[in-house]
C-alpha atoms as a PDB file:
ATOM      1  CA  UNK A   1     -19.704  69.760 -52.785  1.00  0.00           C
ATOM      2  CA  UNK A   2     -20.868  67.896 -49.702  1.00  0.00           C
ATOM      3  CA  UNK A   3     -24.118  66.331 -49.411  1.00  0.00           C
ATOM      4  CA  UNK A   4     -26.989  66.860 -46.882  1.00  0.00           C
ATOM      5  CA  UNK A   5     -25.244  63.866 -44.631  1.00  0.00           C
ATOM      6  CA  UNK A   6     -21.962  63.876 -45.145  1.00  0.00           C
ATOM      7  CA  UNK A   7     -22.305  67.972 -43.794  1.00  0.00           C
ATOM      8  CA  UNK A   8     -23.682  66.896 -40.588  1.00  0.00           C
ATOM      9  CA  UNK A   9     -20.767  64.256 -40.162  1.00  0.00           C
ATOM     10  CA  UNK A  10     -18.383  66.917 -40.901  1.00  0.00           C
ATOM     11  CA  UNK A  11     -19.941  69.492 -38.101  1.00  0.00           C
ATOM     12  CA  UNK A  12     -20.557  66.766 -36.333  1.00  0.00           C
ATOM     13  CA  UNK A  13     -16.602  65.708 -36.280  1.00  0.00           C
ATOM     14  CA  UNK A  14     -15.566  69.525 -36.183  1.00  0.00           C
ATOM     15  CA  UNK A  15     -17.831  70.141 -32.644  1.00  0.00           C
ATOM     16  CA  UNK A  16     -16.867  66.703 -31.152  1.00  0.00           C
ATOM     17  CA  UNK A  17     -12.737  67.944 -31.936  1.00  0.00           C
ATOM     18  CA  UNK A  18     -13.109  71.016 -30.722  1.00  0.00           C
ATOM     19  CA  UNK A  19     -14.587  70.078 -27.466  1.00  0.00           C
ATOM     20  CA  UNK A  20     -11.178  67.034 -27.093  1.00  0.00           C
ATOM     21  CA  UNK A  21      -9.141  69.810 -27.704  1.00  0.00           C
ATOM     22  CA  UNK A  22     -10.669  71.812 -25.189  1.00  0.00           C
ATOM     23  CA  UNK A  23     -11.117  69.124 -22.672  1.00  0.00           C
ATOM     24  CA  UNK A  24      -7.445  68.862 -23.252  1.00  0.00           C
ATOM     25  CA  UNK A  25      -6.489  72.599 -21.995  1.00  0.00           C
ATOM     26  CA  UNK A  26      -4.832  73.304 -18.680  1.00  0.00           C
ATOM     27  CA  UNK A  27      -7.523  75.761 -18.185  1.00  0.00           C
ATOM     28  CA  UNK A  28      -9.951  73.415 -18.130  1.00  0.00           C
ATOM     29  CA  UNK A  29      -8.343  70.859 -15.252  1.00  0.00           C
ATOM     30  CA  UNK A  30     -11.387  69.761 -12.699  1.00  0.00           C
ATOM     31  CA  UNK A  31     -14.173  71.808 -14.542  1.00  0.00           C
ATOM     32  CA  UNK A  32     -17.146  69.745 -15.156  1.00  0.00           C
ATOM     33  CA  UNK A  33     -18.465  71.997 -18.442  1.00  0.00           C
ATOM     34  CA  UNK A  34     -15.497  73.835 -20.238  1.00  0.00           C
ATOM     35  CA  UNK A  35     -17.391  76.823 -21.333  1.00  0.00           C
ATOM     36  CA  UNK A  36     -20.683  78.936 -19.934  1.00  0.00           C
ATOM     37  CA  UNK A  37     -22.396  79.169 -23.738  1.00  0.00           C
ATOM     38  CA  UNK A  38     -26.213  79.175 -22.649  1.00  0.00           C
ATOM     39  CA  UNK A  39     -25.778  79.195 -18.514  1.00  0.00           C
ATOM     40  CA  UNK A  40     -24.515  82.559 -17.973  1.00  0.00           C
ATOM     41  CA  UNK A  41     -26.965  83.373 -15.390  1.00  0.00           C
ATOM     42  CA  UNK A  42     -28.150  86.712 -16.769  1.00  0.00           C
ATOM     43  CA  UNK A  43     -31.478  86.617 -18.850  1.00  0.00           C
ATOM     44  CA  UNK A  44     -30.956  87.466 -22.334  1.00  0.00           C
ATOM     45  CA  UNK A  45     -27.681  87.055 -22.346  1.00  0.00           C
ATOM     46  CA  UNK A  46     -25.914  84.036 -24.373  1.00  0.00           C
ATOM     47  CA  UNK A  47     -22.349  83.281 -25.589  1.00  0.00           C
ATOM     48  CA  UNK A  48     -21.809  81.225 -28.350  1.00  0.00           C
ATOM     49  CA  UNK A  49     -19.479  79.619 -30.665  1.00  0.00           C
ATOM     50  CA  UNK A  50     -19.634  79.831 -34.678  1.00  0.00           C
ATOM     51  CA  UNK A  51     -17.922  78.299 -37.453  1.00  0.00           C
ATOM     52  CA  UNK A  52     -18.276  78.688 -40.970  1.00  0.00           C
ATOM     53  CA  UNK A  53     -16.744  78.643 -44.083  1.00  0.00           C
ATOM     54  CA  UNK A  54     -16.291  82.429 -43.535  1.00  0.00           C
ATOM     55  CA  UNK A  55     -14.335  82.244 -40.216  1.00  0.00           C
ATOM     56  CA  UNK A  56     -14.501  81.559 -36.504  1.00  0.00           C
ATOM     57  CA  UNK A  57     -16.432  83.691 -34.694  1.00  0.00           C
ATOM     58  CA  UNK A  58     -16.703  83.992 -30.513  1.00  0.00           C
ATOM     59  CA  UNK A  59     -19.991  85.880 -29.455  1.00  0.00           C
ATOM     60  CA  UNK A  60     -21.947  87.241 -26.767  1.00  0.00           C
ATOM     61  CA  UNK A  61     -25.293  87.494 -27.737  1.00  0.00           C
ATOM     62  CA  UNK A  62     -28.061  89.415 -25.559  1.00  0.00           C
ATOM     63  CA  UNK A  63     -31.309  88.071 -27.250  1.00  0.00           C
ATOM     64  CA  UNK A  64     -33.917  89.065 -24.417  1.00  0.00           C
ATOM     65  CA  UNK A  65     -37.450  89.529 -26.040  1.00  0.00           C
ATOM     66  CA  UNK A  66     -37.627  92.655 -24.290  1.00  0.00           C
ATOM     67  CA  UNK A  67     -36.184  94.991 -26.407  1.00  0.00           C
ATOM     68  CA  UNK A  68     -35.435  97.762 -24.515  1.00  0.00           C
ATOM     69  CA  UNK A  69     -33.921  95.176 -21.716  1.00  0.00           C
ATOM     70  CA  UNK A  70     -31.858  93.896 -24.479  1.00  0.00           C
ATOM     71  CA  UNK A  71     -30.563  97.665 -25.347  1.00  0.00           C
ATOM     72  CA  UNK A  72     -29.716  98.094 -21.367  1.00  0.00           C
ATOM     73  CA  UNK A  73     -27.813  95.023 -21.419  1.00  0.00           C
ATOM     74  CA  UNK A  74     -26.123  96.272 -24.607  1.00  0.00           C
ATOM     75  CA  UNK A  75     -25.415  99.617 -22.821  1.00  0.00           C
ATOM     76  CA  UNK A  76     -24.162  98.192 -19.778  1.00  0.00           C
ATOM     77  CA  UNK A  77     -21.508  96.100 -21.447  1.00  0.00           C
ATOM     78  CA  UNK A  78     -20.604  98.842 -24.139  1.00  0.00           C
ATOM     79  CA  UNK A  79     -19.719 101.132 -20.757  1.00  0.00           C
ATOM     80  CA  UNK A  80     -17.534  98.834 -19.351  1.00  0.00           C
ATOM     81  CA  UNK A  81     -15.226  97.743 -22.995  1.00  0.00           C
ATOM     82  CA  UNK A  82     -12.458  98.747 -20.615  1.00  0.00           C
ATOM     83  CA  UNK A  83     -12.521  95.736 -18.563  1.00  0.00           C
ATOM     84  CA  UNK A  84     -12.284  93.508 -21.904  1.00  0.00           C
ATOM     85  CA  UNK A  85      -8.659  92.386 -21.656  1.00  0.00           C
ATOM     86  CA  UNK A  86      -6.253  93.888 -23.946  1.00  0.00           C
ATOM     87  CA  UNK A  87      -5.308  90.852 -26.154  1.00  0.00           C
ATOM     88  CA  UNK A  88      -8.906  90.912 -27.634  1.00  0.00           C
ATOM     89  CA  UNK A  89     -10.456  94.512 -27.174  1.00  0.00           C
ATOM     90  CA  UNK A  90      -9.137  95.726 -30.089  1.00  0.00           C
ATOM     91  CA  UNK A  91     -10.908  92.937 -31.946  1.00  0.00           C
ATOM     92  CA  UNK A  92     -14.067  93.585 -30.696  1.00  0.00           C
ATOM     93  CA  UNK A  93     -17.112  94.163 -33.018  1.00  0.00           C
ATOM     94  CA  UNK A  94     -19.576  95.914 -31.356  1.00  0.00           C
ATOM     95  CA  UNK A  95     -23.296  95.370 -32.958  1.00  0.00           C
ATOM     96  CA  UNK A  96     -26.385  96.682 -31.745  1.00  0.00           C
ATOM     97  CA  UNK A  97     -29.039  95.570 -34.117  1.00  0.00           C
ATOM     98  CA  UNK A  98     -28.152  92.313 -35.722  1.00  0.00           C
ATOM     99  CA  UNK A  99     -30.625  89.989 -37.895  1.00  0.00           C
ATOM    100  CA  UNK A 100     -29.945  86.542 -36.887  1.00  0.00           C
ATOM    101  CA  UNK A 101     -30.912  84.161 -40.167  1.00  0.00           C
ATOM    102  CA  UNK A 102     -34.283  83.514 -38.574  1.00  0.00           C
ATOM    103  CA  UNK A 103     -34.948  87.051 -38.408  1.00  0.00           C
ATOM    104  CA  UNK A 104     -34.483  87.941 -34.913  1.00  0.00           C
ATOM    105  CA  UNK A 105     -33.177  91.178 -33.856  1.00  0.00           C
ATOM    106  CA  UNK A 106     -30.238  90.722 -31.470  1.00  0.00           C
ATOM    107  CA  UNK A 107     -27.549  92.548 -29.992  1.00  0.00           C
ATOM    108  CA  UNK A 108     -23.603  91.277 -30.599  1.00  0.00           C
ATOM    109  CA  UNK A 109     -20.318  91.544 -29.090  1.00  0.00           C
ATOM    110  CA  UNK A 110     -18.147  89.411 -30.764  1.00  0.00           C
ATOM    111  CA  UNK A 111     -14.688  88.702 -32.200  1.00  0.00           C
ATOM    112  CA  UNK A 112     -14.066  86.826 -35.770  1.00  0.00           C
ATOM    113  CA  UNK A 113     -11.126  85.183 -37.405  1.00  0.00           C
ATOM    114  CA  UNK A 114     -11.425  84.957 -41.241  1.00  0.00           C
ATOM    115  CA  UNK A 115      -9.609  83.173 -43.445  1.00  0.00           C
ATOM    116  CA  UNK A 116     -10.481  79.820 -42.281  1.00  0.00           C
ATOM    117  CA  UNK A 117     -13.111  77.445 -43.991  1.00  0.00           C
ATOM    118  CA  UNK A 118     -14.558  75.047 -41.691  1.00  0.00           C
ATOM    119  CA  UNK A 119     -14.734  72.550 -44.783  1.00  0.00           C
ATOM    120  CA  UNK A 120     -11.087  72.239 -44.542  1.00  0.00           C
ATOM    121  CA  UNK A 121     -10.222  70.078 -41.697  1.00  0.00           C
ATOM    122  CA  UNK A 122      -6.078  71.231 -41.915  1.00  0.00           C
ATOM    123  CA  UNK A 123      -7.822  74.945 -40.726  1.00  0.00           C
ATOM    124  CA  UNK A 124      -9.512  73.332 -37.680  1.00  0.00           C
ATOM    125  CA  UNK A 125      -6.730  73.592 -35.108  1.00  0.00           C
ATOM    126  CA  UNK A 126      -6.836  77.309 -35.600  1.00  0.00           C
ATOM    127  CA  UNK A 127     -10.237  77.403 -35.185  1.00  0.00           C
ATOM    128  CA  UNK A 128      -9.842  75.690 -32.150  1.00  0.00           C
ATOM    129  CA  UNK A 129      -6.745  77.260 -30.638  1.00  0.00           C
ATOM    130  CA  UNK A 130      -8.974  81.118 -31.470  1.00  0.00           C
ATOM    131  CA  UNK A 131     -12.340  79.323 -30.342  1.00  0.00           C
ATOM    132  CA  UNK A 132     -11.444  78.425 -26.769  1.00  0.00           C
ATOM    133  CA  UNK A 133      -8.665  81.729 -26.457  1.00  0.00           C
ATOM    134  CA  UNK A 134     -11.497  83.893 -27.221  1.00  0.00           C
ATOM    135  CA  UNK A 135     -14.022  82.341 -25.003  1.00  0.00           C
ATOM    136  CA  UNK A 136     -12.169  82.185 -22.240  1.00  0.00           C
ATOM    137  CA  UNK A 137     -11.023  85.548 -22.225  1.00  0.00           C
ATOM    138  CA  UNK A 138     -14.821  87.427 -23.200  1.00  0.00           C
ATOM    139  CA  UNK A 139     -16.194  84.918 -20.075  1.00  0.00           C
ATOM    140  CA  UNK A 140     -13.983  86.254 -18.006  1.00  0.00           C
ATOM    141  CA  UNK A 141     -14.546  89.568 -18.875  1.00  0.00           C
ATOM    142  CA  UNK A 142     -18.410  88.734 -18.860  1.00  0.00           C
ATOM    143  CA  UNK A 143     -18.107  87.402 -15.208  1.00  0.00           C
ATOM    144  CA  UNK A 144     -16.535  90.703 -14.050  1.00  0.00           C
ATOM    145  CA  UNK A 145     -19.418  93.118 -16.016  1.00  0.00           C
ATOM    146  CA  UNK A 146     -22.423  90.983 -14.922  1.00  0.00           C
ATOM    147  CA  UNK A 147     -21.549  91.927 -11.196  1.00  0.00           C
ATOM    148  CA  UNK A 148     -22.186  95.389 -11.765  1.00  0.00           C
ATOM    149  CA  UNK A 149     -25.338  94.554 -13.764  1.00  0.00           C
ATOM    150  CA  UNK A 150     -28.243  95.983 -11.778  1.00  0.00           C
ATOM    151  CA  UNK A 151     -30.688  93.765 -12.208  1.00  0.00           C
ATOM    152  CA  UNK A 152     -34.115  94.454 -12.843  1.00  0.00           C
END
């Protein structure tokens, strides 16, 4: 069991790992920021990275307060799974109405690996090699549905 501090050094270390490896990627040669997360220039709309002693997860997240903008942004997206690529649509979870812990109602796309405990440092290379694979591929796929987003 780990305490209170030595939790925070190990998240700490796992988050400051993961973003060497990433800085490390091809993909990421001459890019200032190495993923979108929070700046994806669409209100409500988030991606974000989780780890856990449950898995890895990759996730967009549309969180506007606005509920029924929220459910358009949803819909919007959930029209266009076709332009998800193929090495991760099939491992797409689709959620409309998730509780976040804090109680928030949000709506999820998102793609999990289980099987790996983020308390076992020999499981965070695959967390890291799924992490940034994911990401890359749902921004890209994000960048290509947000231009059809109509705005409001």
């Amino acid at each position: 069991m780990y305490t209170r501090e030595e939790l925070k050094a190990l998240k700490r270390d796992f988050w400051n790992g993961f973003d060497a490896y990433a800085a490390a990627l091809p993909a990421f040669a001459g890019r200032r920021k190495h993923f979108m997360l929070y700046n994806t220039r669409l209100h409500g709309a988030e991606m974000k990275f989780d780890a856990n002693r449950a898995g890895a997860y990759v996730i967009l997240e549309f969180n506007d307060r606005d509920r029924a903008r929220q459910e358009r942004l949803f819909d919007h997206f959930a029209a266009r799974k076709a332009l998800f690529p193929e090495e991760m649509a099939g491992r797409l979870l689709w959620e409309r109405h998730f509780v976040r812990e804090s109680g928030q109602l949000v709506a999820r796309i998102f793609t999990f690996r289980p099987g790996l405990d983020i308390h076992r440092r020999e499981h965070w290379p695959q967390f890291y090699a799924f992490m940034a694979a994911d990401m890359l591929l749902m921004e890209s796929a994000f960048m290509e549905i947000k231009e059809s987003w109509p705005g409001e």
